[in-house]
C-alpha atoms as a PDB file:
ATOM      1  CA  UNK A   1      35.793  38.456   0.246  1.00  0.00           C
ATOM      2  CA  UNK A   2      35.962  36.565   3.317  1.00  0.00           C
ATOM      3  CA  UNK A   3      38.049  33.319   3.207  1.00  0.00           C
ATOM      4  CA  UNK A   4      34.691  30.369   3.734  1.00  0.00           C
ATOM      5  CA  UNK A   5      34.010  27.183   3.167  1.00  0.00           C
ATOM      6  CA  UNK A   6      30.396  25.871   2.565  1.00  0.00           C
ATOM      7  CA  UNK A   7      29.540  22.315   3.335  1.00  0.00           C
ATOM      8  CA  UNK A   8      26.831  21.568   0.717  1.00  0.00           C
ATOM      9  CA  UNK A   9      26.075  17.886   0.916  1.00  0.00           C
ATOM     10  CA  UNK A  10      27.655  14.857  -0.140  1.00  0.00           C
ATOM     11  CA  UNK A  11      31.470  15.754  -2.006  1.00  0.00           C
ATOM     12  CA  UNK A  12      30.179  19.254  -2.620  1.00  0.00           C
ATOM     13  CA  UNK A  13      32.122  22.275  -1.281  1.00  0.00           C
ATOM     14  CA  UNK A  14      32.232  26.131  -1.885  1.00  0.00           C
ATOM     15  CA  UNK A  15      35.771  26.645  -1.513  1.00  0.00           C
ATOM     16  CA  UNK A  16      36.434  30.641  -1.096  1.00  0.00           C
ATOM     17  CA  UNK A  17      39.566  31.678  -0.989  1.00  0.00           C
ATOM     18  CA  UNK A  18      41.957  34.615  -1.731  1.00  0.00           C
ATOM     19  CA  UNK A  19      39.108  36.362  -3.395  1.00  0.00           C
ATOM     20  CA  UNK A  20      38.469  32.734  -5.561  1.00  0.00           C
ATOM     21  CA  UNK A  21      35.331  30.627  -5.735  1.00  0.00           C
ATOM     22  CA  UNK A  22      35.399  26.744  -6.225  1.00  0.00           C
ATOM     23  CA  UNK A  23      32.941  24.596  -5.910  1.00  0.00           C
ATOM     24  CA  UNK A  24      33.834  20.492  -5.574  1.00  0.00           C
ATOM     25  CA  UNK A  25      31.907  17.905  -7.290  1.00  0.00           C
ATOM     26  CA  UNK A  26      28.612  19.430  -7.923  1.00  0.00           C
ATOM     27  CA  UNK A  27      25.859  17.268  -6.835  1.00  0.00           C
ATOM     28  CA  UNK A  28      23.116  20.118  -6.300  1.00  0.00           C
ATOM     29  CA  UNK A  29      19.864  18.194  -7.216  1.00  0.00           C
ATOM     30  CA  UNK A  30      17.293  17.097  -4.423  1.00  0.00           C
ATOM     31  CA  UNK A  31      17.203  13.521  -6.348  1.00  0.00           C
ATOM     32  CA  UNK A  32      19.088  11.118  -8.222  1.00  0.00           C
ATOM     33  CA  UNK A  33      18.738   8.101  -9.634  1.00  0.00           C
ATOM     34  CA  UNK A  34      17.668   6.025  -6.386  1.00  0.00           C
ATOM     35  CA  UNK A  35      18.610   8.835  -3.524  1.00  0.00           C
ATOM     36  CA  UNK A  36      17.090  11.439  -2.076  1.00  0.00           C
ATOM     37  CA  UNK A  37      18.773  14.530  -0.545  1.00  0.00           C
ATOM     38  CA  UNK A  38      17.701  15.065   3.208  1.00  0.00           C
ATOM     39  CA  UNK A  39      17.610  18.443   3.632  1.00  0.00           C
ATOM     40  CA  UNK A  40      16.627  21.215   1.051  1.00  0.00           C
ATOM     41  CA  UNK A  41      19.396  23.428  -0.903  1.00  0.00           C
ATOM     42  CA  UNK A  42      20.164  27.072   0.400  1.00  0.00           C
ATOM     43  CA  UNK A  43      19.664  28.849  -2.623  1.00  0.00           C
ATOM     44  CA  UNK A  44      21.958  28.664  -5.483  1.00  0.00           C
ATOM     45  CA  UNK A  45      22.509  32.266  -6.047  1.00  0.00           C
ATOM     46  CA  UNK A  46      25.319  32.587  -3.274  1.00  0.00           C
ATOM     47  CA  UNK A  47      27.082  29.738  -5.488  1.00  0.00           C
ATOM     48  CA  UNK A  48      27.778  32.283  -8.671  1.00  0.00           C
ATOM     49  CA  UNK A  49      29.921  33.308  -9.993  1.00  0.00           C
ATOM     50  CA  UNK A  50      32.145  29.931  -9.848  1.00  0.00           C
ATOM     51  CA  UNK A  51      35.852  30.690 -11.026  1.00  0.00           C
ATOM     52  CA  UNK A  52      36.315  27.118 -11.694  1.00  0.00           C
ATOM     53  CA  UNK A  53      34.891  23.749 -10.727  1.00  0.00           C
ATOM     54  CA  UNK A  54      36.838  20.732  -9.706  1.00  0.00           C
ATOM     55  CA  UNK A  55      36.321  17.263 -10.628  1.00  0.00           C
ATOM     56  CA  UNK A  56      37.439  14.562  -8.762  1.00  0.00           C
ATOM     57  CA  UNK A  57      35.745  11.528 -10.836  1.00  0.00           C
ATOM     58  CA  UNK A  58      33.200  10.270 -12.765  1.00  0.00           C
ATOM     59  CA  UNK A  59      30.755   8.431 -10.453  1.00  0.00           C
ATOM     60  CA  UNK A  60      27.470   9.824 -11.666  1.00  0.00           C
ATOM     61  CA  UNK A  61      27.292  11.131  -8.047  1.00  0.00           C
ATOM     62  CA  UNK A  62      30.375  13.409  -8.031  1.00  0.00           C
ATOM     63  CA  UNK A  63      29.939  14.224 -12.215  1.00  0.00           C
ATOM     64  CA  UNK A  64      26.094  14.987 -12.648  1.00  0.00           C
ATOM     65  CA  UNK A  65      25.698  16.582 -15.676  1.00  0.00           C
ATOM     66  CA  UNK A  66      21.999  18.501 -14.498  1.00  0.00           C
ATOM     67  CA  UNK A  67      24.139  20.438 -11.889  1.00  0.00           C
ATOM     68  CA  UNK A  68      26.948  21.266 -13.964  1.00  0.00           C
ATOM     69  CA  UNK A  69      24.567  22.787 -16.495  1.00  0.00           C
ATOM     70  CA  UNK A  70      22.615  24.448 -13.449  1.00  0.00           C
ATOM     71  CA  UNK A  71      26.470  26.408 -13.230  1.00  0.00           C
ATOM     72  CA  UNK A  72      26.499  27.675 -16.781  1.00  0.00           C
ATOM     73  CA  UNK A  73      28.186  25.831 -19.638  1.00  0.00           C
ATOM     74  CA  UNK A  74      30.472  28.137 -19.598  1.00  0.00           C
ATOM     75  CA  UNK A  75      31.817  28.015 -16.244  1.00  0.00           C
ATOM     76  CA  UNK A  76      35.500  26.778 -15.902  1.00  0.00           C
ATOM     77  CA  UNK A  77      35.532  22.906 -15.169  1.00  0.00           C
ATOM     78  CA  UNK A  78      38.919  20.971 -14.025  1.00  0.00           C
ATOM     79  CA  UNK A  79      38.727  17.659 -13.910  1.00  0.00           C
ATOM     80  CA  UNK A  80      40.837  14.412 -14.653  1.00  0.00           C
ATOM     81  CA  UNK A  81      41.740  13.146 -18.127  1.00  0.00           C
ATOM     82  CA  UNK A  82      38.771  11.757 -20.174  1.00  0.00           C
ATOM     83  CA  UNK A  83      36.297  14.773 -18.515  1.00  0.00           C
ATOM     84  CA  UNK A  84      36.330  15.876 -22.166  1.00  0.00           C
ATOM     85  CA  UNK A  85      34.938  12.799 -23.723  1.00  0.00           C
ATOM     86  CA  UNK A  86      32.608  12.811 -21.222  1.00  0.00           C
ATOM     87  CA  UNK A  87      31.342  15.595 -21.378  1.00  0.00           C
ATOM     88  CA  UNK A  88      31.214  15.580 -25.115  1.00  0.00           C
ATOM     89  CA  UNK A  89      27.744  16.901 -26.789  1.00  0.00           C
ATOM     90  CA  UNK A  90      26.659  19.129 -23.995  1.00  0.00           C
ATOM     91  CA  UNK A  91      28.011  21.973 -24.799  1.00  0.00           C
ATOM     92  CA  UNK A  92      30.211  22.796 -22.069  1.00  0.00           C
ATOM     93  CA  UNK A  93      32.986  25.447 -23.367  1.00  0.00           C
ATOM     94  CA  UNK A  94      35.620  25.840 -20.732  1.00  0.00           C
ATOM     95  CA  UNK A  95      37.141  21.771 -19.642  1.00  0.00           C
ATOM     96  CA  UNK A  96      40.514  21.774 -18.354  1.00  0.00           C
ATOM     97  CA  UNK A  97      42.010  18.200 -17.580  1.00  0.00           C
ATOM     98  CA  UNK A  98      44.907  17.596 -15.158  1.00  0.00           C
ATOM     99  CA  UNK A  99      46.587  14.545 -14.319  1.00  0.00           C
ATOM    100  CA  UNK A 100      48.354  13.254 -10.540  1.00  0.00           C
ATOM    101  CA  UNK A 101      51.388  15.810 -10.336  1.00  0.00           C
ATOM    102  CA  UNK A 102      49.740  18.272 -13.012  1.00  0.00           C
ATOM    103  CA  UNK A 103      49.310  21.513 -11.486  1.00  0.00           C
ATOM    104  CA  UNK A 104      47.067  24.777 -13.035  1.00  0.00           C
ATOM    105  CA  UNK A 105      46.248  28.157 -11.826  1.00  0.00           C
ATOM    106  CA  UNK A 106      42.437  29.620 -10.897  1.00  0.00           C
ATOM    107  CA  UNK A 107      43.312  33.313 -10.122  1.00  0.00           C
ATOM    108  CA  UNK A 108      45.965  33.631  -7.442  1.00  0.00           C
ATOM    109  CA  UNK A 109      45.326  29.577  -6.705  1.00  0.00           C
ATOM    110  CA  UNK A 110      47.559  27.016  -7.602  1.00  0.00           C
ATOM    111  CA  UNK A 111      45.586  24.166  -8.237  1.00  0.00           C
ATOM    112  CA  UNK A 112      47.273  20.763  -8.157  1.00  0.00           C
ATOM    113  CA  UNK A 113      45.999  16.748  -8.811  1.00  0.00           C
ATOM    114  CA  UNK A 114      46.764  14.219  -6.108  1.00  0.00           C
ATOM    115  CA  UNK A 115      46.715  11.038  -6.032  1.00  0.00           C
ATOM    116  CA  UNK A 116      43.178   8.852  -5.165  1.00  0.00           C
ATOM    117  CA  UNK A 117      42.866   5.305  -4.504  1.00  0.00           C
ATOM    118  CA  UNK A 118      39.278   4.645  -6.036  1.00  0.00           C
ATOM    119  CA  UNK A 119      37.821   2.918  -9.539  1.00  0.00           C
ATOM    120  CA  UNK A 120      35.774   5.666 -11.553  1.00  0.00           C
ATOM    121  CA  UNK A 121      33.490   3.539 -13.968  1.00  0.00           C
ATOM    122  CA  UNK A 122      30.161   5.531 -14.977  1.00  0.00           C
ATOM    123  CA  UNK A 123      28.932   2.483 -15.810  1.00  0.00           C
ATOM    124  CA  UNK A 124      29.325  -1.605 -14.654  1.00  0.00           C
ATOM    125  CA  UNK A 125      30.676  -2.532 -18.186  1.00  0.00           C
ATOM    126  CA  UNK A 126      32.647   1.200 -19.059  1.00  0.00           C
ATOM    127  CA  UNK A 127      36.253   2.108 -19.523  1.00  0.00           C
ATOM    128  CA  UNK A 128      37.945   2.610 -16.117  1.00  0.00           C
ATOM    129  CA  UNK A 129      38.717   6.325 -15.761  1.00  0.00           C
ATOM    130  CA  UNK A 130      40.903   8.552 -13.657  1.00  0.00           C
ATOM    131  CA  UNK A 131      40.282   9.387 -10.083  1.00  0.00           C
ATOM    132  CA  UNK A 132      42.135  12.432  -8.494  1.00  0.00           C
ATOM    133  CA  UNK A 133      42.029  14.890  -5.186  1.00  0.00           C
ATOM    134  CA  UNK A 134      43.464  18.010  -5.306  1.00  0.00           C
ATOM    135  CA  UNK A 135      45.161  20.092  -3.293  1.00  0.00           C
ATOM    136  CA  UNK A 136      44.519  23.904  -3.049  1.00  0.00           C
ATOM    137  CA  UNK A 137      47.263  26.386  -2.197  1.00  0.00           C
ATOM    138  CA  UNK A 138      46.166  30.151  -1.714  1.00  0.00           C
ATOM    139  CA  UNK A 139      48.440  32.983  -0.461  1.00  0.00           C
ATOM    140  CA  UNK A 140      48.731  31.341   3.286  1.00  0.00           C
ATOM    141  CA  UNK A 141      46.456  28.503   3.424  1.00  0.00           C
ATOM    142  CA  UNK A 142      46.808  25.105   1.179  1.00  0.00           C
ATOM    143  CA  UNK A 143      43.434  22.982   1.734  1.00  0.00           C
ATOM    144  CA  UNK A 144      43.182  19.245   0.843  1.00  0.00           C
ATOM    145  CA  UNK A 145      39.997  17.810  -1.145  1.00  0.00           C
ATOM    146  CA  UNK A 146      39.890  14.112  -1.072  1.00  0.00           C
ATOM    147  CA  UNK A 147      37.026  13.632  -3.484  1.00  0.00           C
ATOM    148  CA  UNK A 148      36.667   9.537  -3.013  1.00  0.00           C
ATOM    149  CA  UNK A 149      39.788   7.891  -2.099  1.00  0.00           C
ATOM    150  CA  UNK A 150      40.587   5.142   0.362  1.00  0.00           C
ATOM    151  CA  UNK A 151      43.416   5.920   2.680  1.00  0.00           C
ATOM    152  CA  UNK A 152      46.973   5.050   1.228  1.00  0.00           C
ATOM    153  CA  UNK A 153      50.454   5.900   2.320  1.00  0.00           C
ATOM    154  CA  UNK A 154      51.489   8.759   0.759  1.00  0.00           C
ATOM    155  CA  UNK A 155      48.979  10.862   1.852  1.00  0.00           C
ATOM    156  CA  UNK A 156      51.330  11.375   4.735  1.00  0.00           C
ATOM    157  CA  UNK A 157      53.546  13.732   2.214  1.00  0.00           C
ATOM    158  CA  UNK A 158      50.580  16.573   1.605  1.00  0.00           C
ATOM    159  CA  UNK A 159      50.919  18.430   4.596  1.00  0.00           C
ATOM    160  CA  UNK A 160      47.323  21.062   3.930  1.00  0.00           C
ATOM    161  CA  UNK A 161      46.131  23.068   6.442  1.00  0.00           C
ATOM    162  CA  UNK A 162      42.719  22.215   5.927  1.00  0.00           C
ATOM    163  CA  UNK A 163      41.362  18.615   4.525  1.00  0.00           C
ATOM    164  CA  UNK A 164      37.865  17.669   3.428  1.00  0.00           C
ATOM    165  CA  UNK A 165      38.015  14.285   4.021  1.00  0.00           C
ATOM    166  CA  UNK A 166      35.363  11.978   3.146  1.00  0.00           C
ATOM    167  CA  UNK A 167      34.122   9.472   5.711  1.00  0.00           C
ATOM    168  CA  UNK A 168      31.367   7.647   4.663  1.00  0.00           C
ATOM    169  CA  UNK A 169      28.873   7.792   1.505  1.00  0.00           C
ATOM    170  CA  UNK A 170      24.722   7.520   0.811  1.00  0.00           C
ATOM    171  CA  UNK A 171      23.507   4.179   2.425  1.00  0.00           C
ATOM    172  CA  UNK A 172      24.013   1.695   5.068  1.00  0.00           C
ATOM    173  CA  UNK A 173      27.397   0.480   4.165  1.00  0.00           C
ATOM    174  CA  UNK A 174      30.674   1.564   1.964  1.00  0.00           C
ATOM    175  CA  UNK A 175      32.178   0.256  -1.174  1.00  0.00           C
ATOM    176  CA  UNK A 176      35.838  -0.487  -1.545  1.00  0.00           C
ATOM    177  CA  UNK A 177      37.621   2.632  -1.896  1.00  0.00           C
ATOM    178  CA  UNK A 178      36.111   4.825   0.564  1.00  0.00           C
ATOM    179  CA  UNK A 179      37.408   6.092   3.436  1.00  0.00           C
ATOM    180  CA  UNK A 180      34.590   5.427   6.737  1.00  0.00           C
ATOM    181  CA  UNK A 181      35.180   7.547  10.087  1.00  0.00           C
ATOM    182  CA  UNK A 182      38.207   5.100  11.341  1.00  0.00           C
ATOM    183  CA  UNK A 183      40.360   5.210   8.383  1.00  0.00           C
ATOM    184  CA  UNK A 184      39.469   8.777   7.658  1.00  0.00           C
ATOM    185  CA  UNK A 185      41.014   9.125  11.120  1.00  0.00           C
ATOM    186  CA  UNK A 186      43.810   7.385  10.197  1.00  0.00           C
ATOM    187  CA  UNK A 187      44.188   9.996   7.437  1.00  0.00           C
ATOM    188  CA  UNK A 188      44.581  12.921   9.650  1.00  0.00           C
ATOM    189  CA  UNK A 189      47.309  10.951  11.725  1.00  0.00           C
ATOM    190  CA  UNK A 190      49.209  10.684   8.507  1.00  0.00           C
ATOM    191  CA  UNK A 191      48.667  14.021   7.001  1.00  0.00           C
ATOM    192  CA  UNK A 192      48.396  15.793  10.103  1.00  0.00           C
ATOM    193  CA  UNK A 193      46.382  19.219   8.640  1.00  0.00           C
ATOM    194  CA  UNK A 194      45.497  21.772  11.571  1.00  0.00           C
ATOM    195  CA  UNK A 195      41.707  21.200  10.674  1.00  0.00           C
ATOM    196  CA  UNK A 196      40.025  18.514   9.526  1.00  0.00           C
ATOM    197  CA  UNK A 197      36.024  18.716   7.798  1.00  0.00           C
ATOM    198  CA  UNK A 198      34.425  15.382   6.866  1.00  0.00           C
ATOM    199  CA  UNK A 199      32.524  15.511   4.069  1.00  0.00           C
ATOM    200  CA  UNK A 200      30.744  12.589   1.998  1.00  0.00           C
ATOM    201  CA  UNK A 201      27.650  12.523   4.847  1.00  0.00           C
ATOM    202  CA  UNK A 202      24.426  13.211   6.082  1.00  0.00           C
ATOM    203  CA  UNK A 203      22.954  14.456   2.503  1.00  0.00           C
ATOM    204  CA  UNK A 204      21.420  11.805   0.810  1.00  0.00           C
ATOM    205  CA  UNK A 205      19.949   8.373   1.420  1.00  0.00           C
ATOM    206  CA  UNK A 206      18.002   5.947  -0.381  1.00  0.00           C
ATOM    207  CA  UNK A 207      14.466   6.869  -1.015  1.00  0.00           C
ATOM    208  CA  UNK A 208      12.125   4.742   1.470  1.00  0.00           C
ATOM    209  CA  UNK A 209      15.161   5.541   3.750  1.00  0.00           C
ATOM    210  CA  UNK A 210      14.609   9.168   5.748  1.00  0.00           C
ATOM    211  CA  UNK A 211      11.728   8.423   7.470  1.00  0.00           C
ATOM    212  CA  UNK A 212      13.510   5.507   9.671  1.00  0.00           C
ATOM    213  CA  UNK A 213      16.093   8.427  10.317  1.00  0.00           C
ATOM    214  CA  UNK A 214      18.928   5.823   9.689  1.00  0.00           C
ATOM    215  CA  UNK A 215      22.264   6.949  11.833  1.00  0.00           C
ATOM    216  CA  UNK A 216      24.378   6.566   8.810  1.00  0.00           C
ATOM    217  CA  UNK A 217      22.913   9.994   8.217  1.00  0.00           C
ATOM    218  CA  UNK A 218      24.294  11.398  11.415  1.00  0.00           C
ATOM    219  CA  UNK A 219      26.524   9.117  13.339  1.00  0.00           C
ATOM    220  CA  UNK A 220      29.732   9.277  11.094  1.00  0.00           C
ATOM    221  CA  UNK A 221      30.885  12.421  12.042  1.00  0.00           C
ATOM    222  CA  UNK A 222      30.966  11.841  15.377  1.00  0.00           C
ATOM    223  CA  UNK A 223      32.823   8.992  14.877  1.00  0.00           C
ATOM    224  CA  UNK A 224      35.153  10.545  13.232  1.00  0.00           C
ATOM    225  CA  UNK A 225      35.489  13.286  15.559  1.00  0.00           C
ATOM    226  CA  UNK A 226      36.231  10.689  18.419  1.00  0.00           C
ATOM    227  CA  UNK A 227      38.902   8.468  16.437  1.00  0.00           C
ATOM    228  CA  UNK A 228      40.681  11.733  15.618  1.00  0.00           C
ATOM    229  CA  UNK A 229      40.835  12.986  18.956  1.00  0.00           C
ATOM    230  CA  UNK A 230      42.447   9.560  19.974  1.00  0.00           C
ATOM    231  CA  UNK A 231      44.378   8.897  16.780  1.00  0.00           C
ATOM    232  CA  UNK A 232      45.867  12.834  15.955  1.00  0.00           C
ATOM    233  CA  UNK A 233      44.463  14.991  18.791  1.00  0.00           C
ATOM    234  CA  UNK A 234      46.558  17.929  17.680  1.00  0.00           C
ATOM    235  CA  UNK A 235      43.811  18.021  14.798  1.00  0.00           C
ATOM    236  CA  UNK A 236      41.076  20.166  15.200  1.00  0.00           C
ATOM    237  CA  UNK A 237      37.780  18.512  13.748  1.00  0.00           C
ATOM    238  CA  UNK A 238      35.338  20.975  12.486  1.00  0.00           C
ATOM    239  CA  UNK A 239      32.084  19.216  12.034  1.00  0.00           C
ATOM    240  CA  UNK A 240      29.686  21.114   9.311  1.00  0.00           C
ATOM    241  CA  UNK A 241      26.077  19.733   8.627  1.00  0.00           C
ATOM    242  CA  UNK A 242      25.274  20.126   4.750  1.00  0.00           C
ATOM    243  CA  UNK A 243      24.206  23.508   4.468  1.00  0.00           C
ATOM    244  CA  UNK A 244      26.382  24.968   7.371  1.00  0.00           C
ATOM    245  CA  UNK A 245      29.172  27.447   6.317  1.00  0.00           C
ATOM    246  CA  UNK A 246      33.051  28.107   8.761  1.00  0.00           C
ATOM    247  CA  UNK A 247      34.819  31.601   8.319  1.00  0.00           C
ATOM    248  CA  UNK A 248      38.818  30.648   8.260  1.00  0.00           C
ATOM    249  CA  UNK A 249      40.494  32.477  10.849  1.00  0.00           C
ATOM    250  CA  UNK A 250      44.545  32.653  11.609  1.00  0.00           C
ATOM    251  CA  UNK A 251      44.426  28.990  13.103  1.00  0.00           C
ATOM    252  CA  UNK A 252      44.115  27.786  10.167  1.00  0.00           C
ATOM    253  CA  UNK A 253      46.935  29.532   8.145  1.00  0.00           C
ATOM    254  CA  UNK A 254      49.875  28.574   7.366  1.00  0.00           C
END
């Protein structure tokens, strides 16, 4: 298997690596609640088998229950503590929950939770839950997924190769504890991978929204691209539209 990573839309990534499959965040319907995805699915059977998925929160767009059951209940999900009770009464067989500085193994993989700076609440009035990243390491490549997060300090200690960093969200504007293209930028200075991937654009938009073609569809990555070339120009920004797939090569390797 080659080493890949698949930019599906939104937080979700096919992560192969080392001969593993992981898929990020699962958001693989064409609508939810009030959005709309822009641009069709490729088709789902290049996404199984899954050797695990991972779980970064429980926003209802970064946990939706319709795609995890599109995966197979019995597909290994790892997600922070409380995924269980969440996920209670649907049958799902295989939950493994990890806190920040809890590590686990998918194959050869060692998968490990990270620290996120974001409030998880699937609804106004519920509990507060956990919100985590995680970091990847295969054989000679260690890739950072941010999930949602707003940029804080210790970031600087991760050191990937590779980060999926998210840099903006669904709509005209962000909520507190997201990362847009300038902090996101700020990230790689701080972290300083070899490649950088935003993620968390261009997928999905309000319905009543696609035919105005709103930039905040398109104009984040560029952003992005531009404040990391001035802010941490040794990274190399790698700009995937949802859909589009990069082969790692030795640049990348650690």
């Amino acid at each position: 298997m080659i080493d890949c990573l698949t930019y599906l839309g939104h937080a979700t990534v096919l992560i192969e690596l080392d001969g593993v499959r992981l898929l990020t965040d699962p958001l693989l319907r064409h609508r939810i609640a009030h959005l709309r995805r822009r641009r069709p699915y490729p088709p789902f059977n290049h996404l199984s088998p899954l050797d695990a998925i991972l779980l970064s929160h429980h926003h209802r767009d970064h946990l939706d229950i319709p795609s995890l059951k599109k995966l197979g209940r019995e597909t290994r999900i790892i997600g922070p503590m409380g995924t269980s009770d969440m996920l209670k009464g649907y049958d799902f067989t295989h939950i493994e929950e990890i806190s920040v500085g809890q590590q686990t193994a998918v194959g050869p993989l060692t998968i490990k939770a990270v620290f996120a700076d974001h409030i998880s609440q699937r609804t106004p009035m519920g509990a507060r839950t956990e919100c985590v990243g995680f970091m990847v390491y295969g054989r000679a490549t260690s890739i950072y997924f941010a999930g949602d997060t707003n940029l804080y300090p210790e970031m600087a200690a991760l050191h990937p190769d590779i980060a999926l960093l998210p840099i903006w969200g669904w709509g005209p504007t962000l909520g507190d504890g997201h990362m847009d293209p300038e902090t996101a930028a700020k990230a790689c200075a701080l972290i300083r991978p070899k490649m950088a991937i935003p993620i968390h654009w261009g997928a999905f938009h309000p319905i009543g929204f696609g035919w105005l073609n709103p930039v905040f569809l398109t104009l984040p990555p560029i952003t992005f691209a531009d404040r990391t070339a001035a802010l941490a120009p040794d990274v190399l920004v790698q700009v995937l539209p949802p859909g589009n797939s990069l082969e790692l090569g030795e640049q990348v390797k650690g």
